[in-house]
N, C-alpha and C. Protein backbone atom coordinates (compact mmCIF):
# COMPACT_ATOMS: atom_id res chain seq x y z
N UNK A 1 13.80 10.31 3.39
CA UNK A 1 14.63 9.43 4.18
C UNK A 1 13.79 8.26 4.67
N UNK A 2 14.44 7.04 4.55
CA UNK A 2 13.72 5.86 4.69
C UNK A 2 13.27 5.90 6.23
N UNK A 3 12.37 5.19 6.98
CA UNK A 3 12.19 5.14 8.06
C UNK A 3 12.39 3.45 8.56
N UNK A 4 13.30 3.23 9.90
CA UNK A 4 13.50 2.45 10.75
C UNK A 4 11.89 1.36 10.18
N UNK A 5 12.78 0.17 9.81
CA UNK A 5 11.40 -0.74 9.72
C UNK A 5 10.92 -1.40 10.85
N UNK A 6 9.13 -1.70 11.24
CA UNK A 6 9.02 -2.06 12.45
C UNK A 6 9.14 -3.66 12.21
N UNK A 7 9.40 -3.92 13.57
CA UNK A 7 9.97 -5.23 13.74
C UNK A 7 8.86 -5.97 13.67
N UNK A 8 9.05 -7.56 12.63
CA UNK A 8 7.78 -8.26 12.57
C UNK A 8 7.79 -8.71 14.30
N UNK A 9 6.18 -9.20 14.34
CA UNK A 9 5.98 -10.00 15.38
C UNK A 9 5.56 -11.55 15.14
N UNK A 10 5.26 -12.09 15.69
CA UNK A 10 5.11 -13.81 15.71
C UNK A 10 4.06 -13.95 14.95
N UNK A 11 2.91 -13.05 15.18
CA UNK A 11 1.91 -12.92 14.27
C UNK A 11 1.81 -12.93 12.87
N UNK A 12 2.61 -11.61 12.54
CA UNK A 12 3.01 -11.16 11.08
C UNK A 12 3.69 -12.53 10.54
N UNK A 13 4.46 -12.58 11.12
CA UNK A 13 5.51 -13.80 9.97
C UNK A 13 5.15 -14.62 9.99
N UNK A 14 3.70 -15.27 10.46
CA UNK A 14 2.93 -16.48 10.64
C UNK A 14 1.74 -16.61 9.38
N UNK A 15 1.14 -15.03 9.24
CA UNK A 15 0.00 -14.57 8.41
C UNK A 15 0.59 -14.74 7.20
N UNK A 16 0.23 -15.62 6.23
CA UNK A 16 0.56 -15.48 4.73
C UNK A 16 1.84 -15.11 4.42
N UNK A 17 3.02 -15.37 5.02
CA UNK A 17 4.61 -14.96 4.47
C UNK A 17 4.28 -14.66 3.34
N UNK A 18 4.73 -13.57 2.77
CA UNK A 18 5.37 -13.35 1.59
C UNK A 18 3.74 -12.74 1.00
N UNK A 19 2.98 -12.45 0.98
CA UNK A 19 2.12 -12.45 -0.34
C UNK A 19 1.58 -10.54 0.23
N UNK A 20 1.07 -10.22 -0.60
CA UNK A 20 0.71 -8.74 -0.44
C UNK A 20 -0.89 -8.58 -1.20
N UNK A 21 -1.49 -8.32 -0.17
CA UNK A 21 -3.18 -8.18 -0.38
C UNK A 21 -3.65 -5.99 -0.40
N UNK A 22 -4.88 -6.34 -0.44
CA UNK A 22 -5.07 -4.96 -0.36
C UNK A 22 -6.18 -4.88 0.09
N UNK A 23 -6.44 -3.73 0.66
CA UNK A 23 -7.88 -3.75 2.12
C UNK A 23 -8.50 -2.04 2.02
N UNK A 24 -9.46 -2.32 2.28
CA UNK A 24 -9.98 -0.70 2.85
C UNK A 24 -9.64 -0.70 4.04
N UNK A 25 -9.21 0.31 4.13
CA UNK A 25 -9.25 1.33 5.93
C UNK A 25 -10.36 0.95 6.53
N UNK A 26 -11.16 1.35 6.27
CA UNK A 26 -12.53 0.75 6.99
C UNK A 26 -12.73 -0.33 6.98
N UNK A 27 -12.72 -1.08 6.74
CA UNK A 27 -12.60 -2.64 7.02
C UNK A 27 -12.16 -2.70 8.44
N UNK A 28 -13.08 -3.70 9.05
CA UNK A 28 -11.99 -4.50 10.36
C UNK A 28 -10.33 -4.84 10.03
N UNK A 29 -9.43 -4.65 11.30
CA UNK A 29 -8.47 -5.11 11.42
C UNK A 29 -8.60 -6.92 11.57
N UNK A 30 -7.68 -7.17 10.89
CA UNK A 30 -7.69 -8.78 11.62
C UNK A 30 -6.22 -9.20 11.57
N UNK A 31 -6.10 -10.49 12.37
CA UNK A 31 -4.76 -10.64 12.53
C UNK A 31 -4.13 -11.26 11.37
N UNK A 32 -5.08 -11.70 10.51
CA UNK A 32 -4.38 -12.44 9.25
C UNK A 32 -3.69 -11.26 8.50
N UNK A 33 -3.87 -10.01 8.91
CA UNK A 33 -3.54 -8.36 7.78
C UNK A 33 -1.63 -9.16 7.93
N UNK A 34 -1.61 -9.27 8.85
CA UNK A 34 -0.01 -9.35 8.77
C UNK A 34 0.62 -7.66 9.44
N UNK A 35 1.01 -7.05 8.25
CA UNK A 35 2.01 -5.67 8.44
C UNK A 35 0.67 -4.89 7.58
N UNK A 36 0.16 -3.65 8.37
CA UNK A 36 -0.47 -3.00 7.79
C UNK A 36 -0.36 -1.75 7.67
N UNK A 37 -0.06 -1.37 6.49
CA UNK A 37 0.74 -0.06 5.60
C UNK A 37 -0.55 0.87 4.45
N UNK A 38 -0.56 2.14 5.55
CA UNK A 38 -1.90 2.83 4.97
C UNK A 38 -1.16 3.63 3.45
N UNK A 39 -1.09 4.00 2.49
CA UNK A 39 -0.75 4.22 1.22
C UNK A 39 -1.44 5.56 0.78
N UNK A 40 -2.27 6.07 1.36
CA UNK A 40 -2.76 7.03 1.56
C UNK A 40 -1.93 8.51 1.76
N UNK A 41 -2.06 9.45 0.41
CA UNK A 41 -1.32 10.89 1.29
C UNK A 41 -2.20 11.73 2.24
N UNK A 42 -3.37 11.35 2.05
CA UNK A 42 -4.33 11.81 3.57
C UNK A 42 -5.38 11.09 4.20
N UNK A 43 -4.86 11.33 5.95
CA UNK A 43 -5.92 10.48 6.57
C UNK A 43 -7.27 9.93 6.11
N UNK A 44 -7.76 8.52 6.37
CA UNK A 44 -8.88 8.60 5.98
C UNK A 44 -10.12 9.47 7.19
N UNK A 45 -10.62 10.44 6.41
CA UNK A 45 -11.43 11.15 6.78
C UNK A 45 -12.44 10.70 7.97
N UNK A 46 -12.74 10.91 9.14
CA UNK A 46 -13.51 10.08 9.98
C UNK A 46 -13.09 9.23 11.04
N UNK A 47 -11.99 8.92 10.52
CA UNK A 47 -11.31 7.61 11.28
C UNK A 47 -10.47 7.52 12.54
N UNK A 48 -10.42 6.91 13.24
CA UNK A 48 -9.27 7.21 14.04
C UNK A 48 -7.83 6.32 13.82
N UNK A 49 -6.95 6.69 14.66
CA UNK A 49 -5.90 5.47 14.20
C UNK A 49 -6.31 4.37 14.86
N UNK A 50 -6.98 3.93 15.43
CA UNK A 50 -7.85 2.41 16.41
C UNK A 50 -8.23 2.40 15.07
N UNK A 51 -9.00 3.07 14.52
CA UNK A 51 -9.86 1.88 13.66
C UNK A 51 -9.34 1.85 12.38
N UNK A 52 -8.24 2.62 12.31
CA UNK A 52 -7.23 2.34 10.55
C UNK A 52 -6.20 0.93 11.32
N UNK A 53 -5.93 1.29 12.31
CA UNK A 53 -4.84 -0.15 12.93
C UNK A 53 -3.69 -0.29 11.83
N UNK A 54 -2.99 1.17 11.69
CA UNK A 54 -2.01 0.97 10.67
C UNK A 54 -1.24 0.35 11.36
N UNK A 55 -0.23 -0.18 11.18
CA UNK A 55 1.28 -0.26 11.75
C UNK A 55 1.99 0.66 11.40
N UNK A 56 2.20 1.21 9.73
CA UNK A 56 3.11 2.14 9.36
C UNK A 56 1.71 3.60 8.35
N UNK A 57 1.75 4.47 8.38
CA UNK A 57 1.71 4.93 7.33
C UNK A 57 2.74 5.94 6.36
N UNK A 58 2.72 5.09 5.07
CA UNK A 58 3.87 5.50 4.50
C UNK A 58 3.31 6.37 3.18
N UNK A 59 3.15 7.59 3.69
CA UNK A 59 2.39 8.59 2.56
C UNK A 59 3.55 9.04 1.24
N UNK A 60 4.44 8.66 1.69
CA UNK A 60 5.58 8.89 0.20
C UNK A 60 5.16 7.71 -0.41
N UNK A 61 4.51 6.68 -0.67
CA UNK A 61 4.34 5.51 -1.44
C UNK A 61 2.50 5.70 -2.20
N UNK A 62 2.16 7.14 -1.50
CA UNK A 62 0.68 7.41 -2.18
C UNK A 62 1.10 8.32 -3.24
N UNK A 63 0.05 8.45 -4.63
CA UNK A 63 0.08 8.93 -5.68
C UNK A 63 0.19 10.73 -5.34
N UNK A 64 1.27 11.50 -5.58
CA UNK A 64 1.29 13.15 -5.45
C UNK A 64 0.23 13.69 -5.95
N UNK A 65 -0.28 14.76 -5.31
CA UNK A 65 -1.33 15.30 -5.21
C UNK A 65 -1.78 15.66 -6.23
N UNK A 66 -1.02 16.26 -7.13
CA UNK A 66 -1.04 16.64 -8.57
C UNK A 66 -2.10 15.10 -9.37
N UNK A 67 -1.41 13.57 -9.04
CA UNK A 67 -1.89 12.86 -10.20
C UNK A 67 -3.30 12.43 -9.28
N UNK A 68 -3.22 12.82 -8.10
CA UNK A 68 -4.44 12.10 -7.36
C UNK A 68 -5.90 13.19 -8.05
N UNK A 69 -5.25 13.91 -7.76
CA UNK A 69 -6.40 15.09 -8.22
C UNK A 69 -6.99 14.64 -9.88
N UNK A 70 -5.59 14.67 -10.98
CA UNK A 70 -6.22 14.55 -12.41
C UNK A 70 -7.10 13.15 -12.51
N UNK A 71 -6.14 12.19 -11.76
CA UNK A 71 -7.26 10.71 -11.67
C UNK A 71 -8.65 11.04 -11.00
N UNK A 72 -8.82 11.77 -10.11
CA UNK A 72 -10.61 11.72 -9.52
C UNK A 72 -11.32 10.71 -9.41
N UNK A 73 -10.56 9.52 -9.63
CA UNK A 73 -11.27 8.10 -9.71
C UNK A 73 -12.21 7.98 -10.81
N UNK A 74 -11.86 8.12 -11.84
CA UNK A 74 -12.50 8.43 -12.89
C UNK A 74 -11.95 7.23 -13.53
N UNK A 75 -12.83 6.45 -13.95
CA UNK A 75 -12.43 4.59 -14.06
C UNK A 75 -11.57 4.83 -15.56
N UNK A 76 -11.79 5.78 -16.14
CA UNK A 76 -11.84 5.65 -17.37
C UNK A 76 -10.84 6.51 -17.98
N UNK A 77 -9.83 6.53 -16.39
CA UNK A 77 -8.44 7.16 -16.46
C UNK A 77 -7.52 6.07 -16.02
N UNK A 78 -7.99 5.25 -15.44
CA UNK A 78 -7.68 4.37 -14.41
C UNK A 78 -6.09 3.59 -15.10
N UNK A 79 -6.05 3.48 -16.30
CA UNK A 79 -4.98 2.44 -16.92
C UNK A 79 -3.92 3.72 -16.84
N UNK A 80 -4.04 5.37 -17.60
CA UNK A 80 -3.14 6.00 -17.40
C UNK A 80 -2.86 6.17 -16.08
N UNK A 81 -3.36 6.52 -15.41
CA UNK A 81 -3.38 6.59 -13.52
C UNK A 81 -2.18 5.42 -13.28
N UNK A 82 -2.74 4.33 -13.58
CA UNK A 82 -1.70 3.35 -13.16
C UNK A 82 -0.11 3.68 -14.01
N UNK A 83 -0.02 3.90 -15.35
CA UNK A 83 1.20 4.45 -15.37
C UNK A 83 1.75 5.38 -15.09
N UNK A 84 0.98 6.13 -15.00
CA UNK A 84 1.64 7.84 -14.40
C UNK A 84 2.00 7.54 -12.71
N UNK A 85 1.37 6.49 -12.08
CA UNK A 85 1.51 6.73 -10.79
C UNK A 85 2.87 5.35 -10.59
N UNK A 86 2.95 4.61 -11.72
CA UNK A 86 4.10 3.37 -11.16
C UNK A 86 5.45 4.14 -11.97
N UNK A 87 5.47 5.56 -12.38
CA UNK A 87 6.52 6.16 -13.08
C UNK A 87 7.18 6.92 -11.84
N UNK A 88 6.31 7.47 -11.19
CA UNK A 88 6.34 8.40 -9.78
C UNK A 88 6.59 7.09 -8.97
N UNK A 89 6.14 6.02 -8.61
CA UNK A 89 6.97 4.80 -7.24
C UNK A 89 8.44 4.35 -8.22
N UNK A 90 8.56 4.50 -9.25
CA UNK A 90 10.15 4.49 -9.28
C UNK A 90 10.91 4.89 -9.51
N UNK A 91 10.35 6.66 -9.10
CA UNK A 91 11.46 7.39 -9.39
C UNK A 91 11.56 8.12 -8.24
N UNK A 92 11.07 6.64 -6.99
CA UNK A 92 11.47 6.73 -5.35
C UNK A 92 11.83 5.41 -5.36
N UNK A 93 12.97 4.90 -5.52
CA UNK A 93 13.38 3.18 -5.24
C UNK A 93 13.46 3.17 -3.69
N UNK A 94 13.34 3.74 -3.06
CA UNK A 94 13.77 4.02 -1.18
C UNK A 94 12.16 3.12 -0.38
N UNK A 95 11.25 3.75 -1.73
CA UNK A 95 9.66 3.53 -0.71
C UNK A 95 9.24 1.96 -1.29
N UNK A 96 10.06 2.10 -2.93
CA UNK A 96 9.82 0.37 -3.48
C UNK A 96 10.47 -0.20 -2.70
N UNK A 97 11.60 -0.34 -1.63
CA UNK A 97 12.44 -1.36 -1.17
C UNK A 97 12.27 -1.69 0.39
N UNK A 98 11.36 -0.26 0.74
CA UNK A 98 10.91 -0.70 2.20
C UNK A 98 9.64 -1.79 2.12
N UNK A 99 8.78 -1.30 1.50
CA UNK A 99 7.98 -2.25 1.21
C UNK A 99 8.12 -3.67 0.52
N UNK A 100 9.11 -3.73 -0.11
CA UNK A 100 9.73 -5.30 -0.45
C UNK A 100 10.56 -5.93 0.60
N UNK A 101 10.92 -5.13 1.15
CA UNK A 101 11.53 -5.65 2.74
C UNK A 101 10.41 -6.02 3.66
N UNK A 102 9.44 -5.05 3.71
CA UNK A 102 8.06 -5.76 4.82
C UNK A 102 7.26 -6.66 4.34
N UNK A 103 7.47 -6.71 2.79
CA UNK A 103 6.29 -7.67 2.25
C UNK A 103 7.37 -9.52 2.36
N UNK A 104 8.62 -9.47 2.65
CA UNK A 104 9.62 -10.51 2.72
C UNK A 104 9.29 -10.90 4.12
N UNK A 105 8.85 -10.18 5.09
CA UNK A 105 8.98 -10.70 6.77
C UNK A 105 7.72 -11.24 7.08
N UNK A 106 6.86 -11.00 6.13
CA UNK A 106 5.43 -11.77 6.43
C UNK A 106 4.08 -11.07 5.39
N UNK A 107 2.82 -11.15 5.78
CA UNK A 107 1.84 -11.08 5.21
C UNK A 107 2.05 -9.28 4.48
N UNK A 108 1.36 -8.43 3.53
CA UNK A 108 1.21 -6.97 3.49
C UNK A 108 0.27 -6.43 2.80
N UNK A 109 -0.39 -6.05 4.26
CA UNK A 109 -1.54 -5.40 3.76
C UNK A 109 -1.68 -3.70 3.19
N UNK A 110 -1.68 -3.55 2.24
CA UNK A 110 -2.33 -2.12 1.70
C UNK A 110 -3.16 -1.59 2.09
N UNK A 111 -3.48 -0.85 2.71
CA UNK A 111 -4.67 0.07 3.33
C UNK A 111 -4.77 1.11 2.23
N UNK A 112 -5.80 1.82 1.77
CA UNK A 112 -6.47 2.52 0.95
C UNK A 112 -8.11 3.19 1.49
N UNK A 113 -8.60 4.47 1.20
CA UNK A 113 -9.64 4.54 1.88
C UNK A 113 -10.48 5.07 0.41
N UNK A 114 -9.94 5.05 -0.86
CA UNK A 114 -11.10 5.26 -2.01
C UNK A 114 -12.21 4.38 -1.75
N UNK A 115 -13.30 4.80 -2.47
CA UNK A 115 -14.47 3.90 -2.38
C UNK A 115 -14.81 2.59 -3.33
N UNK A 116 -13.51 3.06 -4.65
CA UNK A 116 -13.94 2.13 -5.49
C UNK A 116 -12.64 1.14 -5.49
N UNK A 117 -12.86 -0.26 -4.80
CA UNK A 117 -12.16 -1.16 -4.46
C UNK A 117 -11.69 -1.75 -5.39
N UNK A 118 -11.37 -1.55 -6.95
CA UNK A 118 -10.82 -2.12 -8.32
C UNK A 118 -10.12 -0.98 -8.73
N UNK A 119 -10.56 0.25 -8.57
CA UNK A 119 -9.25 1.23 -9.31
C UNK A 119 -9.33 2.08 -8.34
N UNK A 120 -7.71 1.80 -7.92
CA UNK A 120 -7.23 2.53 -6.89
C UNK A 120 -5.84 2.32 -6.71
N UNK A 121 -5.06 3.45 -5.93
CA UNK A 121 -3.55 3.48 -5.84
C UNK A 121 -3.10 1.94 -5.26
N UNK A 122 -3.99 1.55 -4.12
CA UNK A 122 -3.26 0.22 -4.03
C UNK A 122 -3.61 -0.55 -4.45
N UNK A 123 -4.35 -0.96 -5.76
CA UNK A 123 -4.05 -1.95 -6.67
C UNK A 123 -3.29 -1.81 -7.44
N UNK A 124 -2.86 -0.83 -7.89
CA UNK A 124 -1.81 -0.87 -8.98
C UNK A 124 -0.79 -0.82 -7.94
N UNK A 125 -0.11 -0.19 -6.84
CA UNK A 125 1.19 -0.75 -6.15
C UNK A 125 1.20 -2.20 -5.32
N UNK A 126 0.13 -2.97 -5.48
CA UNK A 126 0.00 -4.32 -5.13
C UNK A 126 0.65 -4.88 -6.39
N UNK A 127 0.10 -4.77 -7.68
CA UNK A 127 0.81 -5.14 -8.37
C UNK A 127 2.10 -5.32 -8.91
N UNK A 128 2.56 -3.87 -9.06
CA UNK A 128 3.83 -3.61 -8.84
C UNK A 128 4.76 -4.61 -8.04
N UNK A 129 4.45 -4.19 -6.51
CA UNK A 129 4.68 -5.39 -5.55
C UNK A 129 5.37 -6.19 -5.95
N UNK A 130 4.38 -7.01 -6.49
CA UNK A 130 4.33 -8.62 -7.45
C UNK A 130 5.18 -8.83 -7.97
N UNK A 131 4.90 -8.00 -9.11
CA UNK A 131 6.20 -8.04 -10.36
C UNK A 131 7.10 -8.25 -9.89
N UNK A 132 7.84 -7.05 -8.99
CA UNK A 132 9.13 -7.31 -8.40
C UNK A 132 9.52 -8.22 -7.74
N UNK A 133 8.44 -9.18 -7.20
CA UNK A 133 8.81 -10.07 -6.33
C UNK A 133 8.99 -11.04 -7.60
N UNK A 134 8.19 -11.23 -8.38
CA UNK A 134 8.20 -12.56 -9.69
C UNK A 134 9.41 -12.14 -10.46
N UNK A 135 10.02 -10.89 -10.48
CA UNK A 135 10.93 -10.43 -11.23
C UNK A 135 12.83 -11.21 -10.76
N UNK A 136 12.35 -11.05 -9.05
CA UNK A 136 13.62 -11.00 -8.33
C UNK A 136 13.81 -12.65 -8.46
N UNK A 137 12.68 -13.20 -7.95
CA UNK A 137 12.90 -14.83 -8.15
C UNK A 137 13.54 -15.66 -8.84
């Protein structure tokens, strides 16, 4: 079941309208993040919520445990990973449309806490993202 979207603030809809970036958890918060949506099906390890500064975390939009496990971040899975895991975000259109709704009210940041910042769940649903937005246009 979809969850109540949070309401932009003056901030958000000021930061980069419209475009969708992607960040580590660990990273500083900053105000340019816009709406920041952790993608993650488990906490990042260590952290607190101060220093993830999610706004939402939406763990139905992270890869099921099953494909997270066979990927292992294993680069050299990384292209199937990305299809096996954009087959599973649309065969939830509920979690694609909240996030095309928050990525429409202002900036959206992806939070992710893998280590390797090129293959990872939220680059390939950043992309995704995209498409749909270049698709709908």
């Amino acid at each position: 079941m979809a969850r109540a979207l949070p309401a932009p603030t003056a901030a958000r809809t000021r930061a980069g309208a419209g475009s969708v970036v992607v960040k580590r958890a660990r990273d500083p918060a900053a105000p340019a993040d816009g709406m920041r949506v952790l993608v993650d099906r488990l906490w990042p390890r260590g952290l607190t919520k101060e220093q993830v500064a999610a706004d939402l975390w939406l763990r139905e939009a992270a890869p099921s445990t099953a494909l997270r496990r066979w990927f292992g971040h294993q680069q050299e899975r990384y292209a199937e990973f990305g299809r096996r895991y954009r087959a599973e975000l649309e065969a939830h259109p509920e979690v694609l449309r909240q996030l095309d709704e928050l990525g429409r009210r202002g900036r959206l940041t992806l939070l992710y806490d893998a280590a390797d910042t090129e293959h990872n769940q939220a680059r390939v649903l950043c992309r995704l993202l995209l498409e749909r937005r270049a698709g709908a246009g």
